[in-house]
C-alpha atoms as a PDB file:
ATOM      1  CA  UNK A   1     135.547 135.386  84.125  1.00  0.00           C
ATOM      2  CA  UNK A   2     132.131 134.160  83.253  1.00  0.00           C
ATOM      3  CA  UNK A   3     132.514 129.585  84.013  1.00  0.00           C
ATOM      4  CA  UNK A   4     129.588 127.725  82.354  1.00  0.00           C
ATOM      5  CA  UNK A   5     127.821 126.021  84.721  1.00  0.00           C
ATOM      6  CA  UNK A   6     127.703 122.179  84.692  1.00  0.00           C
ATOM      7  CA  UNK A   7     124.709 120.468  83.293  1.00  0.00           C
ATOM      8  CA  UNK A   8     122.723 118.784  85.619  1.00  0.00           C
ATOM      9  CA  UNK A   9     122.038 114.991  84.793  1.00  0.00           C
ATOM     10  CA  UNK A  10     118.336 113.881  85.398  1.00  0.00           C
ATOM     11  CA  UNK A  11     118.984 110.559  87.301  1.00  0.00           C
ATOM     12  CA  UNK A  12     117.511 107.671  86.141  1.00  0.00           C
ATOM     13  CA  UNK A  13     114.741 106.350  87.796  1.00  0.00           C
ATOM     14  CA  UNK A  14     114.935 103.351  89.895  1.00  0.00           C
ATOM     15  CA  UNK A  15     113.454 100.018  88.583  1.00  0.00           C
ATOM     16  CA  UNK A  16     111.351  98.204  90.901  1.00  0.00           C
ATOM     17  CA  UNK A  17     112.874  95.591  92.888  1.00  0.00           C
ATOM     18  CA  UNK A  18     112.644  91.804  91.931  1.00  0.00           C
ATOM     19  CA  UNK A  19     111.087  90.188  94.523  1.00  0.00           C
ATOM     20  CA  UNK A  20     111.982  87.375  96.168  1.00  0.00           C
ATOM     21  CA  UNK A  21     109.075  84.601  95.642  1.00  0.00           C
ATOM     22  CA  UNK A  22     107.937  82.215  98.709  1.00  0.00           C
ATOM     23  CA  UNK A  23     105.730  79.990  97.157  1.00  0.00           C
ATOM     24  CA  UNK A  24     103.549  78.392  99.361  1.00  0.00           C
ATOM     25  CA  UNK A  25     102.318  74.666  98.178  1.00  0.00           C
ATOM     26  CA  UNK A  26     100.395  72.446 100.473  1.00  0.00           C
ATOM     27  CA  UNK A  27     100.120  68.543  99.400  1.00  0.00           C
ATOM     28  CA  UNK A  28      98.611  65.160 100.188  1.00  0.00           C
ATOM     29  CA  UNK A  29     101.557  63.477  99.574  1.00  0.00           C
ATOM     30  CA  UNK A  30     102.241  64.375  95.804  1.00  0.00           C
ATOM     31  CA  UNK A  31     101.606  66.745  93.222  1.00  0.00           C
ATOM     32  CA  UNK A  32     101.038  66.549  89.830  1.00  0.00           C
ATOM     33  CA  UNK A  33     103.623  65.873  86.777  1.00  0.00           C
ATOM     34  CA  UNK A  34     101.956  69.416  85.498  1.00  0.00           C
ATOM     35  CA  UNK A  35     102.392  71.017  88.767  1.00  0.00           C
ATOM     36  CA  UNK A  36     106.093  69.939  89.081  1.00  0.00           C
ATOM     37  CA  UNK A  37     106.897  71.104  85.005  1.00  0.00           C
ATOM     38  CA  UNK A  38     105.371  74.656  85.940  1.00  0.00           C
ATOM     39  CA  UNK A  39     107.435  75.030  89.097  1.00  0.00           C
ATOM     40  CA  UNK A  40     110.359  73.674  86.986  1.00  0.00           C
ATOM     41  CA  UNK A  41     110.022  76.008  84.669  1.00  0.00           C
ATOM     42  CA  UNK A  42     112.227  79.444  83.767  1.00  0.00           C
ATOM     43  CA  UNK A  43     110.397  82.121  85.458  1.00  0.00           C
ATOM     44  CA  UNK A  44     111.844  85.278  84.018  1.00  0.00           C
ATOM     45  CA  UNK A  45     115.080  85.334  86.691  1.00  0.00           C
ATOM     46  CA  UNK A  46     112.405  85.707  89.816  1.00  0.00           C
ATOM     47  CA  UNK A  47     114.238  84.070  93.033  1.00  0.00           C
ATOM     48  CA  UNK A  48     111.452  80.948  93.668  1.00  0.00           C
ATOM     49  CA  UNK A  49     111.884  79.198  97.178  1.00  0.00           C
ATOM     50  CA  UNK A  50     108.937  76.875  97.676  1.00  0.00           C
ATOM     51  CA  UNK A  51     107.638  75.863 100.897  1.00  0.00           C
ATOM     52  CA  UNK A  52     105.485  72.917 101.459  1.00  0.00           C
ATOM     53  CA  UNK A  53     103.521  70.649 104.065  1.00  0.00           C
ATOM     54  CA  UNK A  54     102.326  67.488 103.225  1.00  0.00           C
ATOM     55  CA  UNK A  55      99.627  64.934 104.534  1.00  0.00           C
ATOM     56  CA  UNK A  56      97.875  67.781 106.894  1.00  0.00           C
ATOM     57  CA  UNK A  57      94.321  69.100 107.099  1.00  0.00           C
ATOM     58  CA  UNK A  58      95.152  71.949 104.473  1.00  0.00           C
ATOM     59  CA  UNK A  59      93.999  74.715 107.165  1.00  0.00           C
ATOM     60  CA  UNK A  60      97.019  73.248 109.408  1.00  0.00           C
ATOM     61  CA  UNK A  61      99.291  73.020 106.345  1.00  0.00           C
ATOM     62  CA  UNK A  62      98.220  76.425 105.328  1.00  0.00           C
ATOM     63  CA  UNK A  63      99.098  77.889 108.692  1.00  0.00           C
ATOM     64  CA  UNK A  64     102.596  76.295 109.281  1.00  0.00           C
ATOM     65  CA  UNK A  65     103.949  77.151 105.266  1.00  0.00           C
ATOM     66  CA  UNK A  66     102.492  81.046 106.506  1.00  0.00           C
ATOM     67  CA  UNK A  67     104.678  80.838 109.949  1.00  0.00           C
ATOM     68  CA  UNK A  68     107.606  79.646 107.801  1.00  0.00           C
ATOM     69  CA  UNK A  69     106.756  82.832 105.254  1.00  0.00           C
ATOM     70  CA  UNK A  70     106.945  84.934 107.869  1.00  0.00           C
ATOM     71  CA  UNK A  71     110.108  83.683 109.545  1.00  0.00           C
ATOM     72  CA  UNK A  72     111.644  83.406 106.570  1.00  0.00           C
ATOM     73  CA  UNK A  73     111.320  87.330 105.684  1.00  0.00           C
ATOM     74  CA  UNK A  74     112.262  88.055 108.818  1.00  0.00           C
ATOM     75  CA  UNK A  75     115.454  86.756 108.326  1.00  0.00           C
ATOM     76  CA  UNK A  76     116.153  89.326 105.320  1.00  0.00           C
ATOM     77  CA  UNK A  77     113.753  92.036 105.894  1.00  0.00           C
ATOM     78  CA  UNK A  78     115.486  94.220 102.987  1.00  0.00           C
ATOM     79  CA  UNK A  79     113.993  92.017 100.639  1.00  0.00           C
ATOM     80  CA  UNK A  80     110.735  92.356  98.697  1.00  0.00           C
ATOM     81  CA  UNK A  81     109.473  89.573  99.701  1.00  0.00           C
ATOM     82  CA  UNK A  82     106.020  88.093  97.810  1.00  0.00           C
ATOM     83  CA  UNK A  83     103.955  84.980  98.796  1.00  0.00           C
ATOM     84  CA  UNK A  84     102.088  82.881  95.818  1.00  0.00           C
ATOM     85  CA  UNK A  85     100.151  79.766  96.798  1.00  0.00           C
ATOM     86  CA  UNK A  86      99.333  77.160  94.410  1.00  0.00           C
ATOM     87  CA  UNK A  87      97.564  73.900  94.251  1.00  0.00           C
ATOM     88  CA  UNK A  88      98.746  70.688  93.955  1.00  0.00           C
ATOM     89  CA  UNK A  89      96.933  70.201  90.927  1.00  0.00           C
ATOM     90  CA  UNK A  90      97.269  74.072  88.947  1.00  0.00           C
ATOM     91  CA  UNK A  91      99.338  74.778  85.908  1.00  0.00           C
ATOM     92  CA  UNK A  92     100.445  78.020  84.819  1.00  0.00           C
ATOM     93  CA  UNK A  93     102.914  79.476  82.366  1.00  0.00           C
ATOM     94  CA  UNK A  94     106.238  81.119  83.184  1.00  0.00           C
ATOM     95  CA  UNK A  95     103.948  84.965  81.751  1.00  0.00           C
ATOM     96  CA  UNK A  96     101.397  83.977  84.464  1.00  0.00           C
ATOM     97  CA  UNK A  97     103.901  84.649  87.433  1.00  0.00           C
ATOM     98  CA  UNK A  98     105.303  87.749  85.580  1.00  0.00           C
ATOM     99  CA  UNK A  99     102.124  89.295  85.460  1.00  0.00           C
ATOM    100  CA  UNK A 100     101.350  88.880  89.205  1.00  0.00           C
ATOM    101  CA  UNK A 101     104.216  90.665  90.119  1.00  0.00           C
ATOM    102  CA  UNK A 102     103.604  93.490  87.499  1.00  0.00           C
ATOM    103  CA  UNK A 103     100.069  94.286  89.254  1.00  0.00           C
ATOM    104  CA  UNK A 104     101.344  93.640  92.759  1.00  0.00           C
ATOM    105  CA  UNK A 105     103.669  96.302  91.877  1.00  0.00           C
ATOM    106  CA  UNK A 106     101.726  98.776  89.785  1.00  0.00           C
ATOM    107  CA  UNK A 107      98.889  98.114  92.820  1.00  0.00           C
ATOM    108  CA  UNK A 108     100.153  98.890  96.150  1.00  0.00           C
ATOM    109  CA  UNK A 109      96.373  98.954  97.099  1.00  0.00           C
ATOM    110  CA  UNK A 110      96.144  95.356  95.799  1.00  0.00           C
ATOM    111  CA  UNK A 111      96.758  92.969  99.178  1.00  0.00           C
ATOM    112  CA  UNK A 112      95.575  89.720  97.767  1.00  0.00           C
ATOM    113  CA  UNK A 113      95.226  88.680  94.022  1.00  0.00           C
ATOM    114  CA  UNK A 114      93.581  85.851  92.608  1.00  0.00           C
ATOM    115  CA  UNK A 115      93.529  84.220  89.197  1.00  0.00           C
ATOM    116  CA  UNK A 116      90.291  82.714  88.403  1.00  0.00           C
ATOM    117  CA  UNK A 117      90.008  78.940  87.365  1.00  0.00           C
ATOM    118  CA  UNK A 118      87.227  76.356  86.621  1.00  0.00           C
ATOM    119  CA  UNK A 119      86.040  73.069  88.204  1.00  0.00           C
ATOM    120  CA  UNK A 120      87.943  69.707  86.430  1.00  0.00           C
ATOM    121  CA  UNK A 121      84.942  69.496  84.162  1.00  0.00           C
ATOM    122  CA  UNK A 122      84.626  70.260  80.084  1.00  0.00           C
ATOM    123  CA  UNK A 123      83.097  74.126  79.366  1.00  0.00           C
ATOM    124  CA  UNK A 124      83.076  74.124  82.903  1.00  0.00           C
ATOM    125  CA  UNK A 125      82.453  78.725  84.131  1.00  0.00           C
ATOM    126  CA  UNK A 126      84.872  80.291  86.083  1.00  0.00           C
ATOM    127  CA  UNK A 127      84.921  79.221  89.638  1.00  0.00           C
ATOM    128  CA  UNK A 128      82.355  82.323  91.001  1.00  0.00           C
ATOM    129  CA  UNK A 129      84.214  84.999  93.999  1.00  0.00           C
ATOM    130  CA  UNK A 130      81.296  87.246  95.146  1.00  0.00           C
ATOM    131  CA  UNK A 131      81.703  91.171  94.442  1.00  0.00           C
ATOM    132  CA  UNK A 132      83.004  93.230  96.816  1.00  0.00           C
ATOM    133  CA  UNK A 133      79.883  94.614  98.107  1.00  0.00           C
ATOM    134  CA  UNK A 134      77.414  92.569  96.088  1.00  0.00           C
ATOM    135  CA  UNK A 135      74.551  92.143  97.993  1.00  0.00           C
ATOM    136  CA  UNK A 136      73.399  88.757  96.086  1.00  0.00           C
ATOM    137  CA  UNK A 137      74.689  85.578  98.001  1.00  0.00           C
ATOM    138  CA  UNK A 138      77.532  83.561  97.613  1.00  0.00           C
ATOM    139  CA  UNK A 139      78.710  82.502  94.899  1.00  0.00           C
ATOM    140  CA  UNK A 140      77.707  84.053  92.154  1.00  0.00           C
ATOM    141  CA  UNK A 141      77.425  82.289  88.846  1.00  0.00           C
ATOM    142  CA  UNK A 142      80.366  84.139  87.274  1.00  0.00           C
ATOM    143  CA  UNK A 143      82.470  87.823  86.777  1.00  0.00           C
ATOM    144  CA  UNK A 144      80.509  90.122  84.763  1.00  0.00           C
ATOM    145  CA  UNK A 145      83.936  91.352  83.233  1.00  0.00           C
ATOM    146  CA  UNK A 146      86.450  91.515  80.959  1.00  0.00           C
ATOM    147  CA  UNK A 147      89.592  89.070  80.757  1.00  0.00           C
ATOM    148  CA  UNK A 148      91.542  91.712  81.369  1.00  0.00           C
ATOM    149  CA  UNK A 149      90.166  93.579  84.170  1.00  0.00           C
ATOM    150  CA  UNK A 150      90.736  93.384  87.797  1.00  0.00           C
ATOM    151  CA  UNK A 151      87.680  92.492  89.731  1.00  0.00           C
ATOM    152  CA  UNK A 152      87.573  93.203  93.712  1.00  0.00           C
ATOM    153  CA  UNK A 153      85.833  90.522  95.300  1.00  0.00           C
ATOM    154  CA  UNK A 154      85.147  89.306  98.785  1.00  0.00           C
ATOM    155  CA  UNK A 155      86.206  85.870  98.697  1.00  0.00           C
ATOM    156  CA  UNK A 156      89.099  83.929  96.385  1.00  0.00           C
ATOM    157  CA  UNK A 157      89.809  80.202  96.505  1.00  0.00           C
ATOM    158  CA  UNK A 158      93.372  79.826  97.142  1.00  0.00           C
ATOM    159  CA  UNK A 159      94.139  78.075  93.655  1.00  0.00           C
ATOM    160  CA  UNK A 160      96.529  80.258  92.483  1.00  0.00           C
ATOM    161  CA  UNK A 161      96.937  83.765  94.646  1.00  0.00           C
ATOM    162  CA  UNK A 162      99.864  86.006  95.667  1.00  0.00           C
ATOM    163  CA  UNK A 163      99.777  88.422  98.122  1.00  0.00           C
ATOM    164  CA  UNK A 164     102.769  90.244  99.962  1.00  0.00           C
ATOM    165  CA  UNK A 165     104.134  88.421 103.265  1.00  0.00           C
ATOM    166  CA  UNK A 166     104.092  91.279 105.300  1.00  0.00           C
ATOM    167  CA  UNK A 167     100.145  90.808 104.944  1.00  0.00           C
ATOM    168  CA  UNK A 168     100.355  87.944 107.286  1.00  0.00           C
ATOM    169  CA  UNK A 169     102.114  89.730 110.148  1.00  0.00           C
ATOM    170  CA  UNK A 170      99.009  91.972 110.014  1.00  0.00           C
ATOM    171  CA  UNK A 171      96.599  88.863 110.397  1.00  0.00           C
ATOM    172  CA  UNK A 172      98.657  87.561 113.060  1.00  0.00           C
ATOM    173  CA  UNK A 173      98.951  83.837 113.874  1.00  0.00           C
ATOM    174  CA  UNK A 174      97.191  81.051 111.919  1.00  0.00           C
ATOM    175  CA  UNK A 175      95.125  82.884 109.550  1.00  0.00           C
ATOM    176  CA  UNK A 176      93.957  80.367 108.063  1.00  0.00           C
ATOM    177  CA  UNK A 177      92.023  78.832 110.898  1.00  0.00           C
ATOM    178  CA  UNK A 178      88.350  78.441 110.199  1.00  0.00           C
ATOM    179  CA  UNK A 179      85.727  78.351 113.108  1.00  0.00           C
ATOM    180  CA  UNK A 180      82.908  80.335 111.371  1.00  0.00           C
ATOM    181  CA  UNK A 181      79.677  78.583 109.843  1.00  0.00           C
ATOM    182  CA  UNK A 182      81.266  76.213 106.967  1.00  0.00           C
ATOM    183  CA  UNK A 183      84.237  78.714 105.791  1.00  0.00           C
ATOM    184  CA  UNK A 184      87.019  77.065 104.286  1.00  0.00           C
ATOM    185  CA  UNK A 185      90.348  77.878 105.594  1.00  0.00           C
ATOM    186  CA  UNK A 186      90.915  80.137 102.509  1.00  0.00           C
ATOM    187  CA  UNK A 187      87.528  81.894 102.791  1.00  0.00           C
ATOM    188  CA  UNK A 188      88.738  81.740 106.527  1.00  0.00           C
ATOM    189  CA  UNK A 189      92.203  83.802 105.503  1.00  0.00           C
ATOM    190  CA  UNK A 190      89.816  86.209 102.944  1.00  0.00           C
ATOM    191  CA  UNK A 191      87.487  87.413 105.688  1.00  0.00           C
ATOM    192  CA  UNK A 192      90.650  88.046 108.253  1.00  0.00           C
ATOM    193  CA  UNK A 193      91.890  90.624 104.942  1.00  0.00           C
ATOM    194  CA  UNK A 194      88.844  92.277 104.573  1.00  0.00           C
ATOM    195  CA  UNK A 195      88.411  92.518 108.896  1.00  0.00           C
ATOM    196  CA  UNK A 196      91.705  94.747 108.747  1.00  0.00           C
ATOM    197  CA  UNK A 197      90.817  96.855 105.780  1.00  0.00           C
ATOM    198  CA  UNK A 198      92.787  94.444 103.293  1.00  0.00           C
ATOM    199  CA  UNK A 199      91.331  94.524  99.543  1.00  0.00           C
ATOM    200  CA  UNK A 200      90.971  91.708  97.908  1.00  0.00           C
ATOM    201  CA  UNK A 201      91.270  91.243  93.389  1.00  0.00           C
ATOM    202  CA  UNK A 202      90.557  88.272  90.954  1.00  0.00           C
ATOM    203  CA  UNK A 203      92.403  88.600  87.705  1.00  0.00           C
ATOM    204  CA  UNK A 204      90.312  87.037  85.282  1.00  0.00           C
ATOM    205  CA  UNK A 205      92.972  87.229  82.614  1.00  0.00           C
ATOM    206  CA  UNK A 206      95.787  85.254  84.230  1.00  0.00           C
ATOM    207  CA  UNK A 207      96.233  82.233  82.926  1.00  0.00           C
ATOM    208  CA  UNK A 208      96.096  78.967  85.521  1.00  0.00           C
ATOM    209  CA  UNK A 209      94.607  75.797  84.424  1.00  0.00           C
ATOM    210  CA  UNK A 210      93.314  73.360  87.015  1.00  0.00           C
ATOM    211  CA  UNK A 211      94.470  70.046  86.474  1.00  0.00           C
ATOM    212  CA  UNK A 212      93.502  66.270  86.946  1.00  0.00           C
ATOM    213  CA  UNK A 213      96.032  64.195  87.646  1.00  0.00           C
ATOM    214  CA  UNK A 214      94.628  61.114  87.309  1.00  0.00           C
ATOM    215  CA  UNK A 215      94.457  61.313  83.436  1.00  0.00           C
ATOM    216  CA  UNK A 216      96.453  64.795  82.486  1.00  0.00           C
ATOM    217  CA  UNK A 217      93.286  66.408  81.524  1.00  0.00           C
ATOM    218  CA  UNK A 218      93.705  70.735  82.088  1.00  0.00           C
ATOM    219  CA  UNK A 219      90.625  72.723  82.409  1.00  0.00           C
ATOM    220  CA  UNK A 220      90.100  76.333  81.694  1.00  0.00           C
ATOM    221  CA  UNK A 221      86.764  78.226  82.007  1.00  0.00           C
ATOM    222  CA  UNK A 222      84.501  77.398  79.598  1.00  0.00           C
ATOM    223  CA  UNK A 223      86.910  74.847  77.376  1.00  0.00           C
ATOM    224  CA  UNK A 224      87.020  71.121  76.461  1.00  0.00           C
ATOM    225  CA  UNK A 225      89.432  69.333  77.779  1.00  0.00           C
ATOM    226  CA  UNK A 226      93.039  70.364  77.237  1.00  0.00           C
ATOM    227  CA  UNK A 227      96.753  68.302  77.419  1.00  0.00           C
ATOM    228  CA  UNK A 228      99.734  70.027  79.133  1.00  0.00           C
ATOM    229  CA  UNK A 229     102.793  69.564  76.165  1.00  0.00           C
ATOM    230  CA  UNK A 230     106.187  70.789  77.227  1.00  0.00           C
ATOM    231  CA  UNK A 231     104.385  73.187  79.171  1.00  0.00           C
ATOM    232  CA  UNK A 232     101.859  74.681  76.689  1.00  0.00           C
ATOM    233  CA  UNK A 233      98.394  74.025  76.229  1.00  0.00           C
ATOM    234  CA  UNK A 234      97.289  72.007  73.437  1.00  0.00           C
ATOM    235  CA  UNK A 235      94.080  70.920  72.765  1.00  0.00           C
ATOM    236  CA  UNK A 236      92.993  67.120  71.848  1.00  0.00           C
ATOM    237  CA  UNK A 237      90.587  66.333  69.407  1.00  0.00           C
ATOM    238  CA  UNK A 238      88.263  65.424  72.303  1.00  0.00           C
ATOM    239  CA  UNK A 239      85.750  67.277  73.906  1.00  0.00           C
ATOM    240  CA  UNK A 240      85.822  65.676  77.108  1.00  0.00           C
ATOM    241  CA  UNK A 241      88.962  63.600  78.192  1.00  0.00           C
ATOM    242  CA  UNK A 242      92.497  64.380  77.131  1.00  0.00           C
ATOM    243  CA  UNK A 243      93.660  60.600  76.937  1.00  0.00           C
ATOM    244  CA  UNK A 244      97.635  60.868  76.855  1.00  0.00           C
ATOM    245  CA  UNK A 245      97.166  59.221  73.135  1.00  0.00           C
ATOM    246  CA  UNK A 246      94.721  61.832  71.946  1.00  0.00           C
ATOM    247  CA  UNK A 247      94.742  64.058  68.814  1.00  0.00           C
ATOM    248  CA  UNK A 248      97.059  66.678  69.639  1.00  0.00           C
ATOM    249  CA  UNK A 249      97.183  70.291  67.878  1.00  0.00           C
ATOM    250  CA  UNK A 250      98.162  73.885  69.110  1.00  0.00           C
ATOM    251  CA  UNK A 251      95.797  75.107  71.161  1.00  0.00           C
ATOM    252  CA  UNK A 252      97.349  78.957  70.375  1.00  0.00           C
ATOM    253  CA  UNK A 253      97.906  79.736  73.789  1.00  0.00           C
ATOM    254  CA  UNK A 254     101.200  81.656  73.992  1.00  0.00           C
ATOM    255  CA  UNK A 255     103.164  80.508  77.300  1.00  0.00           C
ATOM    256  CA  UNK A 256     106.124  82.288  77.491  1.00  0.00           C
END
């Protein structure tokens, strides 16, 4: 008797992994009120577990937050575990964290991703990472690219950038030391990448303001001075300072 065979199911594919986020945040003793709201903040279910060293030379405070990265995963190596280091003084939406992890996934090739920033000055450019393979010197005066592209560079400052922990078993111990002619410990960290084949991106697009926390003020490349409001960006009707009692209006920056 003829049997009809079963239909075979396609399975459905297997969504990526959330990782598990060790967020790396050397301090002088504080950080700012727009620092603290952004780590506060409802980042779209990702596990956060921030790691900090205060009142050290930031190469030493980089180092030991790295060991404890590294122990940490150790500890549950079945976990996708990703490393994102921020300043004391950077703000950044809830999206901005989202969209790290959506390239670090997409880009396997991707070992350490920036977001670009600007000095605490009004219309200030974006802080200049030299080209991967530029042969002008360092810096550059800015990215000749879209907001939207990814730009491989040699060197990042370590404002706001994610990488995966198991890149620091391959740099071994403190790699952030510095030793060569005037590195800082992040271009320090950035060379030690690129000496074990490691590629290095900015992301020009991702949102991360650099912040002064004297008066509130939050800078983005080439914009006046802007106010962090229950955690968006709104912009005062000031061109230089953001005063706490200053004009305030939406600054049309979607944040969530």
């Amino acid at each position: 008797m003829f049997q009809a065979t079963p239909e075979t199911k396609a399975k459905p594919s297997t969504p990526a992994p959330t990782p598990a986020i060790l967020l790396g945040l050397p301090t002088r003793g504080t950080i700012s009120v727009e620092t603290f709201n952004a780590l506060q903040a409802y980042h779209d279910g990702f596990r956060m577990a921030p790691i900090t060293s205060a009142r050290l030379p930031v190469d030493q405070a980089r180092n030991f937050i790295a060991a404890q990265m590294v122990a940490v995963a150790k500890i549950k190596p079945s976990e996708d575990w990703l490393a994102l280091w921020v300043d004391a003084d950077a703000w950044w939406p809830p999206k901005t964290v989202a969209q790290v992890v959506a390239i670090l996934q997409a880009r396997p090739d991707i070992d350490l991703l920036a977001a670009s920033f600007s000095t605490r000055l009004p219309f200030s450019p974006r802080v200049a990472f030299r080209k991967a393979g530029d042969p002008d010197s360092f810096p550059q005066p800015g990215l000749d690219c879209e907001m939207g592209d990814l730009v491989e560079v040699e060197r990042v400052g370590f404002h706001f950038v994610a990488h995966r922990v198991s890149l620091l078993t391959r740099l071994g111990s403190e790699p952030f030391a510095t030793g060569w002619n005037g590195f800082s410990e992040d271009s320090a960290f950035c060379k030690r990448v690129r000496d074990v084949g490691g590629k290095i991106f900015c992301a020009p697009g991702l949102l991360v303001a650099h912040v002064d926390p004297n008066d509130g003020a939050a800078y983005l490349p080439g914009e006046p001075a802007l106010r962090v409001e229950n955690n968006r960006l709104v912009r005062t009707g000031f061109t230089h300072m953001a005063p706490k009692n200053g004009e305030v209006r939406d600054y049309g920056i979607a944040t969530s």
